[in-house]
N, C-alpha and C. Protein backbone atom coordinates (compact mmCIF):
# COMPACT_ATOMS: atom_id res chain seq x y z
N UNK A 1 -5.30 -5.80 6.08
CA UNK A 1 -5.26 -5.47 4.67
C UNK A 1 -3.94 -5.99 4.10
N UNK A 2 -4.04 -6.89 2.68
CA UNK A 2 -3.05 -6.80 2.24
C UNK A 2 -2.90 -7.00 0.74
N UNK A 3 -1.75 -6.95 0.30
CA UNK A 3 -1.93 -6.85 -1.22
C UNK A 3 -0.65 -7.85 -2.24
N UNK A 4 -1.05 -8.43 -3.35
CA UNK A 4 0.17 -9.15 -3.54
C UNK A 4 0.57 -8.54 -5.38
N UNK A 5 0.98 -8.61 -5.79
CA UNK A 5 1.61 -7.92 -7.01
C UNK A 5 1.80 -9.07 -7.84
N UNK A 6 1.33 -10.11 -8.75
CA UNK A 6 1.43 -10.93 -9.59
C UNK A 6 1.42 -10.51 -10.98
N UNK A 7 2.65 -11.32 -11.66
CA UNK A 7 3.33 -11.07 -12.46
C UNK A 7 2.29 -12.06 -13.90
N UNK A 8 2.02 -11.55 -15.08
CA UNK A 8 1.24 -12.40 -15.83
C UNK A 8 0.66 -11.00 -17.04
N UNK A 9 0.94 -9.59 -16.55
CA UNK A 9 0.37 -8.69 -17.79
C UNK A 9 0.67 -8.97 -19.31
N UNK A 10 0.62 -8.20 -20.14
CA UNK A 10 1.51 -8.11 -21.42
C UNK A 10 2.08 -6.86 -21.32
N UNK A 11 3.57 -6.98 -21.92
CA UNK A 11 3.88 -5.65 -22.34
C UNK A 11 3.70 -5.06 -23.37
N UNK A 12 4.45 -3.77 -23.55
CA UNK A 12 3.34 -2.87 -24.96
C UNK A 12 5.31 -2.36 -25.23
N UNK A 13 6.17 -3.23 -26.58
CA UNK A 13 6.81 -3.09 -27.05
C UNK A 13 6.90 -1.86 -28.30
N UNK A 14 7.26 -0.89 -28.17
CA UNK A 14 7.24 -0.16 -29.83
C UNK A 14 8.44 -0.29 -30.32
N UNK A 15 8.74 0.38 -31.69
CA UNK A 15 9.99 0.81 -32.48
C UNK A 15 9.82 2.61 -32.52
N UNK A 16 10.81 2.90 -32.47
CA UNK A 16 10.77 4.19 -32.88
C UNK A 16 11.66 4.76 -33.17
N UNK A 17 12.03 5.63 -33.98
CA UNK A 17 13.10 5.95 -34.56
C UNK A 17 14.12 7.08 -33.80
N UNK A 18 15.13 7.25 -34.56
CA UNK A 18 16.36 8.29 -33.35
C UNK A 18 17.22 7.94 -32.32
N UNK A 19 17.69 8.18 -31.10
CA UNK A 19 18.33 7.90 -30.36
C UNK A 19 17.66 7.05 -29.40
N UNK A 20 16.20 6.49 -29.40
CA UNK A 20 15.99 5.54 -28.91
C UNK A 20 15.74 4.19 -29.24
N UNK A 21 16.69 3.24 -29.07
CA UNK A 21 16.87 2.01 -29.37
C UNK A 21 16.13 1.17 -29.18
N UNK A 22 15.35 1.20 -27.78
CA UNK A 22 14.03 0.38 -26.98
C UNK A 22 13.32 1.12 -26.30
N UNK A 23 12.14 0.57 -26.29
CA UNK A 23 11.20 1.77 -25.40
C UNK A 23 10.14 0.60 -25.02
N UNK A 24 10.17 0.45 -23.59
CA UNK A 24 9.65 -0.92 -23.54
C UNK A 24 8.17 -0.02 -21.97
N UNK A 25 7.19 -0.49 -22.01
CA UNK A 25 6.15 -0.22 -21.15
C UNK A 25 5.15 -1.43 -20.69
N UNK A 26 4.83 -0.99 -19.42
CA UNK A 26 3.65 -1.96 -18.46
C UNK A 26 2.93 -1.03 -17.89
N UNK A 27 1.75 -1.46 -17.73
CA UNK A 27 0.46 -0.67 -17.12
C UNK A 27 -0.18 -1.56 -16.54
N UNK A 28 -0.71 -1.43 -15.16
CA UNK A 28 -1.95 -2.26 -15.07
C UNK A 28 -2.70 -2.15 -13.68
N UNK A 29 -3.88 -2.08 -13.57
CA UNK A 29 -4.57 -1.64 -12.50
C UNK A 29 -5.57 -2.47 -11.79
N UNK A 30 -6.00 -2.97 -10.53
CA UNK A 30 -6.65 -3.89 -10.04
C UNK A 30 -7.23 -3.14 -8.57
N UNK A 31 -8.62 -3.89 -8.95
CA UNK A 31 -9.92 -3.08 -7.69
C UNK A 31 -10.37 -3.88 -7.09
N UNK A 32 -10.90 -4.30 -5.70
CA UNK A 32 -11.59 -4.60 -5.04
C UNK A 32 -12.19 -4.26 -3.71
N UNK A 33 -13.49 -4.54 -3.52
CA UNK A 33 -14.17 -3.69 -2.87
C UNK A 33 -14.75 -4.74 -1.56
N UNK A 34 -15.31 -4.09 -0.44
CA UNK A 34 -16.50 -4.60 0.13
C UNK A 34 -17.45 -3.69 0.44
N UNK A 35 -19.05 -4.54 0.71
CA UNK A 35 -20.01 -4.20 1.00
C UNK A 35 -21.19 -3.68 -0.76
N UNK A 36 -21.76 -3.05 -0.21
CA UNK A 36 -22.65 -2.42 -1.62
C UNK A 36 -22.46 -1.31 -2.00
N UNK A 37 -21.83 -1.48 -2.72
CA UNK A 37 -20.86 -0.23 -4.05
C UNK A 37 -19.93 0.25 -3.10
N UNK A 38 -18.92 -1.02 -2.43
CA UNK A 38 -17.57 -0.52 -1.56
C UNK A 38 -17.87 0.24 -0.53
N UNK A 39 -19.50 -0.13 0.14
CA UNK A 39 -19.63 1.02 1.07
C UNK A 39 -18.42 0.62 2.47
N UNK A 40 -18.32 -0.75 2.19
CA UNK A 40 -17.10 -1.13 3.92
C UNK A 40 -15.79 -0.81 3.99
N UNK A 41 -15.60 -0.75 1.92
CA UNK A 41 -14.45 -0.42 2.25
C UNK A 41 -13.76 -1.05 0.56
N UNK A 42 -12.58 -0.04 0.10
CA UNK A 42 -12.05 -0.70 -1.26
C UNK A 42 -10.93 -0.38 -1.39
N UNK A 43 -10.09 -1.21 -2.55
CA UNK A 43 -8.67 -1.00 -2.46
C UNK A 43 -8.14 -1.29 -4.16
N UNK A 44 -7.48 0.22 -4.32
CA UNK A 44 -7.46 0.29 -5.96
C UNK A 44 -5.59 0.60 -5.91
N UNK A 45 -4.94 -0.99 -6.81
CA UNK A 45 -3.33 -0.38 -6.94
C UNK A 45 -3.45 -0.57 -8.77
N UNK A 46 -2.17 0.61 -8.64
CA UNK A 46 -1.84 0.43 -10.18
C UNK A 46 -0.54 0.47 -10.46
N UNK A 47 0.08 -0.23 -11.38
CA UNK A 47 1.22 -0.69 -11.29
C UNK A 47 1.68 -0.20 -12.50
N UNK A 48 3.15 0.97 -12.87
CA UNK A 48 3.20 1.30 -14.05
C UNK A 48 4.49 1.45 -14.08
N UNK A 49 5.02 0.64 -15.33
CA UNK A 49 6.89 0.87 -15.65
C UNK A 49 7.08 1.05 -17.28
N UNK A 50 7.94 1.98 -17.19
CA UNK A 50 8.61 2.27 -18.34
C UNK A 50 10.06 2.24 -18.34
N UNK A 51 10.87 1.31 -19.32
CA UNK A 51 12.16 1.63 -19.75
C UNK A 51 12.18 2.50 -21.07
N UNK A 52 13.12 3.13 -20.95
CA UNK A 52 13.65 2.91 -22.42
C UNK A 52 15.24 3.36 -22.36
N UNK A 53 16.17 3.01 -23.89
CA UNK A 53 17.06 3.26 -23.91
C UNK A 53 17.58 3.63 -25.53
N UNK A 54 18.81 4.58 -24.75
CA UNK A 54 19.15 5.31 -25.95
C UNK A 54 20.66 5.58 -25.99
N UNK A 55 20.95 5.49 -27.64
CA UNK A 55 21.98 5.37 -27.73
C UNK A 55 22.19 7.21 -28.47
N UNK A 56 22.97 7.84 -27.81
CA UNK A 56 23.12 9.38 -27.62
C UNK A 56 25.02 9.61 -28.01
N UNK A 57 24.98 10.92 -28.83
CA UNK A 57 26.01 11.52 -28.51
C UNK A 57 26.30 12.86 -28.19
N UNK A 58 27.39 13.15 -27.23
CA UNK A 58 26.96 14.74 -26.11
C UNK A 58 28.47 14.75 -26.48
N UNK A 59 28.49 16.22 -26.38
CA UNK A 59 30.09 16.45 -26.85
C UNK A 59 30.94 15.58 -27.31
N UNK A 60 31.00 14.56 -28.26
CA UNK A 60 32.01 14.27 -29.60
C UNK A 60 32.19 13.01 -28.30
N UNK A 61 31.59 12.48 -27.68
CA UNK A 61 31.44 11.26 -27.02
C UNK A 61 29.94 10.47 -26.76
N UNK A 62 30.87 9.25 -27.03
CA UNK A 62 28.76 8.44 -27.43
C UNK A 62 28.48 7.89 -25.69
N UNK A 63 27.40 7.77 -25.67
CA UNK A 63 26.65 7.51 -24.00
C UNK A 63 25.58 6.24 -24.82
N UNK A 64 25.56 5.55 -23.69
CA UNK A 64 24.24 4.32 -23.85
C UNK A 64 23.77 5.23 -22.28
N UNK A 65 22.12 5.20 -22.71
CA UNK A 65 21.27 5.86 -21.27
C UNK A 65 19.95 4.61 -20.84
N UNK A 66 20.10 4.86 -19.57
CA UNK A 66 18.99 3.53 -19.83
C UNK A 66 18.07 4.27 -18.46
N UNK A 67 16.86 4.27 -19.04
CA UNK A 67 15.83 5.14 -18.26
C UNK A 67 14.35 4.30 -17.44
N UNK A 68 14.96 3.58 -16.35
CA UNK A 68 13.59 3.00 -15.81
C UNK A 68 12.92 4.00 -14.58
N UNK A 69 11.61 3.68 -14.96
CA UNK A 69 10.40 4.35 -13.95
C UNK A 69 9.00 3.66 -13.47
N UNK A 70 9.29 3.39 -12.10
CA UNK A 70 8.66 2.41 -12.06
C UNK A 70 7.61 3.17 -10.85
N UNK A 71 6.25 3.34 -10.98
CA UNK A 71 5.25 4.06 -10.06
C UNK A 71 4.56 2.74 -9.65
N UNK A 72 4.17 2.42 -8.47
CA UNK A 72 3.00 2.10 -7.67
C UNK A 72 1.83 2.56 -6.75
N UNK A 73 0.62 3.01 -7.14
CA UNK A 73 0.40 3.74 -6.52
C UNK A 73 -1.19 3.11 -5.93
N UNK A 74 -1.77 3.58 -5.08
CA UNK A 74 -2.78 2.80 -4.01
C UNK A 74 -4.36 4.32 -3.85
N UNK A 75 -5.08 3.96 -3.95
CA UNK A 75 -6.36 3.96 -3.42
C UNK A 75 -6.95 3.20 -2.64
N UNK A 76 -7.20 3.27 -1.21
CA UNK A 76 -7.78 2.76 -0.20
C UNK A 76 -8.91 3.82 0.65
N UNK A 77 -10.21 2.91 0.76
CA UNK A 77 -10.88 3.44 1.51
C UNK A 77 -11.13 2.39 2.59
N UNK A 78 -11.62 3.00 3.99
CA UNK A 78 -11.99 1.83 5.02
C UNK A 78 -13.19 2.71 5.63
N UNK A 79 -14.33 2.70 5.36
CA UNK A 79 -15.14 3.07 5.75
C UNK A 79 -15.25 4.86 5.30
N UNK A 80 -15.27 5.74 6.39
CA UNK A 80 -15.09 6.98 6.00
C UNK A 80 -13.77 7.65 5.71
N UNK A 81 -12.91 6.47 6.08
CA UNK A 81 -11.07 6.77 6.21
C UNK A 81 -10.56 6.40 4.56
N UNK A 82 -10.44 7.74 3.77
CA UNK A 82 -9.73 7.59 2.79
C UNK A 82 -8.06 7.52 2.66
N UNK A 83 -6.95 6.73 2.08
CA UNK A 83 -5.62 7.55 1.96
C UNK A 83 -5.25 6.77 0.42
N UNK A 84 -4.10 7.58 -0.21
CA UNK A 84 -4.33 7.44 -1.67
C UNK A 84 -2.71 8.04 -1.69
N UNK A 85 -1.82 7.39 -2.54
CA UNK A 85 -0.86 8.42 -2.95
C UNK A 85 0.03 7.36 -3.71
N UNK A 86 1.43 7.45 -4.18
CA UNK A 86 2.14 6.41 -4.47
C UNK A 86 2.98 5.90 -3.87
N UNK A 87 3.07 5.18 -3.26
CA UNK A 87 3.83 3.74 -2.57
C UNK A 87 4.91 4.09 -3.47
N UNK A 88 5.19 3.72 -4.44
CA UNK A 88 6.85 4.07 -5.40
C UNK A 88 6.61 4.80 -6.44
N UNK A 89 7.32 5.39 -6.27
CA UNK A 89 7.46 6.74 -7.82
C UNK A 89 9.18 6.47 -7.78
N UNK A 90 9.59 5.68 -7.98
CA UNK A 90 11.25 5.57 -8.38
C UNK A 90 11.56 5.38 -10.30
N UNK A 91 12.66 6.12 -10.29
CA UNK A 91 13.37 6.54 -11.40
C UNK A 91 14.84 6.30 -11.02
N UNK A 92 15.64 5.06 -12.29
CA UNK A 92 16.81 5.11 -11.94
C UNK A 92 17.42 5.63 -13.64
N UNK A 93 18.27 6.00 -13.73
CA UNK A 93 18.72 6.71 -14.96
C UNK A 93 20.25 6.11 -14.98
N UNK A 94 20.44 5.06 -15.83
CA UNK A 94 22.27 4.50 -15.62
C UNK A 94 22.80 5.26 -17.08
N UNK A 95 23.71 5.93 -17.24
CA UNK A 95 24.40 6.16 -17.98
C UNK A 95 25.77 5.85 -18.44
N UNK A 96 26.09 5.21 -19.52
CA UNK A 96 27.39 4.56 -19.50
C UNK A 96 28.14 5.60 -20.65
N UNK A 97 29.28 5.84 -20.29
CA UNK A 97 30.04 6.50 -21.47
C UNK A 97 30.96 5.67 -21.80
N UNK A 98 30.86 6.14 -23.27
CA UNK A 98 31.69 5.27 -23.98
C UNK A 98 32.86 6.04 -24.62
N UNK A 99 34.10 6.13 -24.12
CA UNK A 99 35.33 7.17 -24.44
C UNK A 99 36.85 5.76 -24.91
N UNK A 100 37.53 6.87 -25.31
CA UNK A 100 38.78 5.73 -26.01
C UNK A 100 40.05 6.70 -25.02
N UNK A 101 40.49 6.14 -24.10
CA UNK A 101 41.85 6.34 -23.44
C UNK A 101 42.95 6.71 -23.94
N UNK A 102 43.82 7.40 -23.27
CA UNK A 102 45.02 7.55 -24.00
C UNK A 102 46.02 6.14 -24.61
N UNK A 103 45.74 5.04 -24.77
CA UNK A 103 46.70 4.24 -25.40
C UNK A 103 45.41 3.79 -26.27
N UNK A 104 44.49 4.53 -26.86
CA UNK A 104 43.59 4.22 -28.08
C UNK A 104 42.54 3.24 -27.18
N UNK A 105 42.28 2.37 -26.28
CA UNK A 105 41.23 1.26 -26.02
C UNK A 105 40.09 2.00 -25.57
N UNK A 106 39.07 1.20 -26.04
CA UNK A 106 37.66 1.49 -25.47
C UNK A 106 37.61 1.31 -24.37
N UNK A 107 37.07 2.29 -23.71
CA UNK A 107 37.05 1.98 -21.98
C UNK A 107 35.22 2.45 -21.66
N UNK A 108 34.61 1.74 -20.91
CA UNK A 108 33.48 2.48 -20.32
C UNK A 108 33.06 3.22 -18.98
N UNK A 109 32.08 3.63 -18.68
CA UNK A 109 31.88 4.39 -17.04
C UNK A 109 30.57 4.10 -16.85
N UNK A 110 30.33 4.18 -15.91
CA UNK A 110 28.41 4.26 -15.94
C UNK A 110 28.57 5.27 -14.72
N UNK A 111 27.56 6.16 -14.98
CA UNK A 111 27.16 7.02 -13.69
C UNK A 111 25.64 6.96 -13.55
N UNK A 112 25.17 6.54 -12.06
CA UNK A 112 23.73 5.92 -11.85
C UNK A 112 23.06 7.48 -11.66
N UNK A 113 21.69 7.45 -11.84
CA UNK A 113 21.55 8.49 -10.73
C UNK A 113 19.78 8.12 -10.23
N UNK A 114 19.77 7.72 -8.96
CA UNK A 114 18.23 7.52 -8.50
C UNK A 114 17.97 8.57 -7.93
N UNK A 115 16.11 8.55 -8.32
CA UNK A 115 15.18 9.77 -7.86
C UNK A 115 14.20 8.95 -7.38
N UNK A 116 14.21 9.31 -6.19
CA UNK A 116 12.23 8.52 -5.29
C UNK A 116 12.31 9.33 -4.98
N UNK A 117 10.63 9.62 -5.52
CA UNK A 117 9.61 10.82 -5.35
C UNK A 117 8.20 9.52 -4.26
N UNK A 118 8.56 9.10 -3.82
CA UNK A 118 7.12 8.02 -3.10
C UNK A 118 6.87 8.56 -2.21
N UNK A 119 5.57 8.71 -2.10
CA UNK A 119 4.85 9.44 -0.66
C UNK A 119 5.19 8.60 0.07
N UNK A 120 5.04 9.45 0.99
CA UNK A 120 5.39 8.93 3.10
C UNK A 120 4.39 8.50 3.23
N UNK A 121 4.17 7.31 4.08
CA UNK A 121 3.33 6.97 4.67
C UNK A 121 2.02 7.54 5.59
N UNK A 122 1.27 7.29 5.45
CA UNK A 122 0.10 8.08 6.57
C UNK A 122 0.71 8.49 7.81
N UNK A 123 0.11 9.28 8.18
CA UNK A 123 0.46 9.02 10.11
C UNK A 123 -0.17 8.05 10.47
N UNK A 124 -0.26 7.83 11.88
CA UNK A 124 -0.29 6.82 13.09
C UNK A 124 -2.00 6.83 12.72
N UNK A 125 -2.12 8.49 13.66
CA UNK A 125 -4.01 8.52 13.29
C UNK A 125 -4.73 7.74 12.04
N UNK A 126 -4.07 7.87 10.91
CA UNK A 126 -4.83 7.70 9.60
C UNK A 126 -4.55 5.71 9.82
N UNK A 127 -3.47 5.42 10.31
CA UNK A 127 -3.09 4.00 9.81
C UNK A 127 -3.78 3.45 11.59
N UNK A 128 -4.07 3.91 12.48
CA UNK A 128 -5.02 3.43 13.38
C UNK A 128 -6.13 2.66 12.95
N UNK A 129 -6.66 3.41 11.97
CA UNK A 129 -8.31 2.92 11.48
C UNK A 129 -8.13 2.11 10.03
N UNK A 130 -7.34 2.27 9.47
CA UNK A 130 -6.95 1.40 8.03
C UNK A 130 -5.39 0.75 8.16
N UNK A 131 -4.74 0.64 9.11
CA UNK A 131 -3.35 -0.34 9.09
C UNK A 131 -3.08 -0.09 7.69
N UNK A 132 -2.91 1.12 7.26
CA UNK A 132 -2.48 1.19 5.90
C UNK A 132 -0.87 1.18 5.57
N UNK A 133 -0.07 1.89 6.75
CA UNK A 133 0.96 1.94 6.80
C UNK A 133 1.79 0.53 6.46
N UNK A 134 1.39 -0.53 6.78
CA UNK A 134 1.79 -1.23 6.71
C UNK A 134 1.69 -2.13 5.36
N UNK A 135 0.68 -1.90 4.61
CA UNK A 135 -0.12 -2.18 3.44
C UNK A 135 1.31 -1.52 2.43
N UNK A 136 1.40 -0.13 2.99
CA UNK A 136 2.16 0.57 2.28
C UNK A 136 3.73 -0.27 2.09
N UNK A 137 4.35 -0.43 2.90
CA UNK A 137 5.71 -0.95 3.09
C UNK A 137 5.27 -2.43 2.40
N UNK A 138 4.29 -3.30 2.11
CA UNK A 138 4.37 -4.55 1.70
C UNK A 138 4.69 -3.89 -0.11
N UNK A 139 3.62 -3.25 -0.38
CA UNK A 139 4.07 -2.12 -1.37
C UNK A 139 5.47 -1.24 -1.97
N UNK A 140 5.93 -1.18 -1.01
CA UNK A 140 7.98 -0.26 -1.15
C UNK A 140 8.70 -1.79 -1.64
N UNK A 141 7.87 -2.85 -0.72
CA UNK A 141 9.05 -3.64 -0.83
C UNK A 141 8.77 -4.37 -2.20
N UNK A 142 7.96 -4.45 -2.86
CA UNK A 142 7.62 -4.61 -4.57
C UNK A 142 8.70 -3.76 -5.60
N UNK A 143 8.44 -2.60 -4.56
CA UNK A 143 9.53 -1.16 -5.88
C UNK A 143 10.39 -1.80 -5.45
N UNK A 144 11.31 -1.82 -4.36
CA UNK A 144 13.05 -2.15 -3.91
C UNK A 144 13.14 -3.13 -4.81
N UNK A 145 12.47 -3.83 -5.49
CA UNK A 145 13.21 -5.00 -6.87
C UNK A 145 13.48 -4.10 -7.81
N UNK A 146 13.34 -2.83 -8.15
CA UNK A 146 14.14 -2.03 -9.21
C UNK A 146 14.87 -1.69 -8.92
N UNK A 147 16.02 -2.66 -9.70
CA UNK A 147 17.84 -2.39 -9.94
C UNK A 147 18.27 -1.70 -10.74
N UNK A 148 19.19 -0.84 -10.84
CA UNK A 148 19.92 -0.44 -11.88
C UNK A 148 20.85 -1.59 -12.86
N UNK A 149 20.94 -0.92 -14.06
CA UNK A 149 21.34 -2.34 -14.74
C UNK A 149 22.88 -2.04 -14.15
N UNK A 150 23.32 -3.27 -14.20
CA UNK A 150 24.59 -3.32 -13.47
C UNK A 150 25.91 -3.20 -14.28
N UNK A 151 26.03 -4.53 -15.38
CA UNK A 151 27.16 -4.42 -16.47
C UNK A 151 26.95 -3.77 -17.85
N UNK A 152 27.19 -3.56 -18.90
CA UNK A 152 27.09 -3.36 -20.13
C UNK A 152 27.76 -4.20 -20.74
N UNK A 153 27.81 -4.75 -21.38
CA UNK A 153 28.49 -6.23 -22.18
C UNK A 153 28.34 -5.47 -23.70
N UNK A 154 29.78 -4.86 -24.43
CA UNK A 154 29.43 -4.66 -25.95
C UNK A 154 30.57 -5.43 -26.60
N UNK A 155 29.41 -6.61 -27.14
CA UNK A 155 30.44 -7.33 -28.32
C UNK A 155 30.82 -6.43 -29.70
N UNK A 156 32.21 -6.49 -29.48
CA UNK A 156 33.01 -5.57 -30.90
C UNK A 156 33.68 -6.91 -31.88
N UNK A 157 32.92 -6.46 -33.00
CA UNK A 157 33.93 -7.12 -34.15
C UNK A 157 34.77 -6.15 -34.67
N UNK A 158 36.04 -7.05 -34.98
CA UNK A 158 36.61 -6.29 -35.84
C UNK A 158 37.25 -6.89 -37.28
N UNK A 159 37.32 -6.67 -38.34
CA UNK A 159 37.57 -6.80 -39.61
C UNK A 159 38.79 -7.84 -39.57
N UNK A 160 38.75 -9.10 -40.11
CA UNK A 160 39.83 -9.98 -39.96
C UNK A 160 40.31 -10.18 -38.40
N UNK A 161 39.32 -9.94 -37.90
CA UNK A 161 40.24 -10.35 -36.49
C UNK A 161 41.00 -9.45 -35.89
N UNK A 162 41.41 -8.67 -36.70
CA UNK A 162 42.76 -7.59 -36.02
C UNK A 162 41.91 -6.41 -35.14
N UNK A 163 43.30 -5.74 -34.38
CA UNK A 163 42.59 -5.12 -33.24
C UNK A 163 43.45 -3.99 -34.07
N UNK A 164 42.76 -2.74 -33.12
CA UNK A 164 43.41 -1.15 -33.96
C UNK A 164 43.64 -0.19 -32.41
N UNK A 165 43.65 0.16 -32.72
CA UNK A 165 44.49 1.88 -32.04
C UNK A 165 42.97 2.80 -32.71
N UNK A 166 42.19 2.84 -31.56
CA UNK A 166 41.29 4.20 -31.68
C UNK A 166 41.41 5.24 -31.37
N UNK A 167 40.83 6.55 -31.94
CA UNK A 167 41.26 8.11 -31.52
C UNK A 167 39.47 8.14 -31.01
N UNK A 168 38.68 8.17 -31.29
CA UNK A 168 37.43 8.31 -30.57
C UNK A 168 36.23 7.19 -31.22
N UNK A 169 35.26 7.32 -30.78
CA UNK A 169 33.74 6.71 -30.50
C UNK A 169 32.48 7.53 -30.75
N UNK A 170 31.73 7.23 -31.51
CA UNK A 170 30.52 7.64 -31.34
C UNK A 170 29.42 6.70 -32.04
N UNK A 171 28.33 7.24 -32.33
CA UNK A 171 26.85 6.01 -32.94
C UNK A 171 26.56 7.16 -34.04
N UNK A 172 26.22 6.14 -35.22
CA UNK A 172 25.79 6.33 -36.38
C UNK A 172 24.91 6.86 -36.74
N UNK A 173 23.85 7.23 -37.28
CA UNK A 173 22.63 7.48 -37.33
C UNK A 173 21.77 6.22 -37.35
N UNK A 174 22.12 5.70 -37.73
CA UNK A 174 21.28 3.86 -37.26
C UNK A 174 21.84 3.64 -36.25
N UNK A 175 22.26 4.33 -35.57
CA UNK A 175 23.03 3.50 -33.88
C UNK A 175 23.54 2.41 -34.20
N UNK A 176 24.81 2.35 -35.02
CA UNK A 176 25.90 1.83 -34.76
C UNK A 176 26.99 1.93 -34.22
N UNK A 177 27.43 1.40 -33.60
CA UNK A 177 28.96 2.21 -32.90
C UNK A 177 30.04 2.02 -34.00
N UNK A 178 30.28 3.29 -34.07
CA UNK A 178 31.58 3.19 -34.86
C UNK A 178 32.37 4.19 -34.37
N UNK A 179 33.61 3.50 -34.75
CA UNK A 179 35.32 3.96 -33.76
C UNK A 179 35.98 4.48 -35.07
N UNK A 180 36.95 5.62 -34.78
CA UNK A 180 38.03 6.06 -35.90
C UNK A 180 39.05 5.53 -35.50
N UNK A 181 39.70 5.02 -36.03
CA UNK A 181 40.82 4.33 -35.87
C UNK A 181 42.21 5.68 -35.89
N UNK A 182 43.22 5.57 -34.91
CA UNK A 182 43.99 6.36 -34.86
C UNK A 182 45.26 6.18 -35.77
């Protein structure tokens, strides 16, 4: 048994208003079977990710949050041997704060935080008769391409060119960043 993950869906872009800036989603599900009506045997994955990100402020300091979730999950039958669960249920959550230091400069942080919730593999017995186990790990190794985003890159203008002395940071109600100058 095996399975390959090709890249070619559409994504489903919205707008929406508030502290979320992007909200970006993929869905997509693929079946195949043998015998007459899958009596030998069938194999159903579905592949589902959501980002989104938001520009937030939490105690009198602004945060960029960036929220990916990425599920894979499997239906397999091999005769009378069913197993079914998700191969990846990973969630990485990067949070960057955005604070002004004691000599006024913008400085940032990011604190990551990953959650895998992915079922364990079958036992031995179950992957005896469907080699699913292994089906499964060709599967993990699809999720392990979800990275956390790594840098934040924020281009700042400033008015004539000149640089200032900030006392704090936060986002606008249109999510702009704007700084008080000290």
């Amino acid at each position: 048994m095996s399975a390959d993950i090709n890249p070619g869906g559409q994504p489903n872009l919205s707008e929406v208003a508030g502290e979320t800036v992007l909200s970006y989603s993929y869905s997509d599900q693929n079946h195949d079977g043998a015998g007459i009506n899958d009596n030998m045997g069938s194999l159903t994955i579905g592949t589902n990710y959501n980002m989104n990100i938001q520009f937030t402020n939490t105690n009198g300091s602004a945060s960029v949050v960036i929220t990916q979730h990425l599920v894979i999950n499997y239906d397999t039958k091999m005769h009378l041997t069913r197993s079914s669960g998700n191969a990846v249920d990973k969630t990485i959550v990067d949070t960057y704060a955005l604070t002004v230091d004691e000599s006024g400069n913008l400085s940032v942080s990011m604190d990551p935080v990953i959650t895998d919730n992915s079922t364990a593999p079958e036992g031995d017995f179950q992957d005896f008769f469907t080699g699913s186990n292994g089906f499964i790990r060709a599967l993990r190794s699809g999720g392990d391409a979800l990275r956390g985003t790594s840098v934040l890159n924020i281009p700042l203008s400033f008015p004539n060119g000149q640089t200032s002395t900030l006392s704090r940071v936060q986002f606008s109600d249109n999510q702009d960043l704007v700084a008080s100058l000290a």
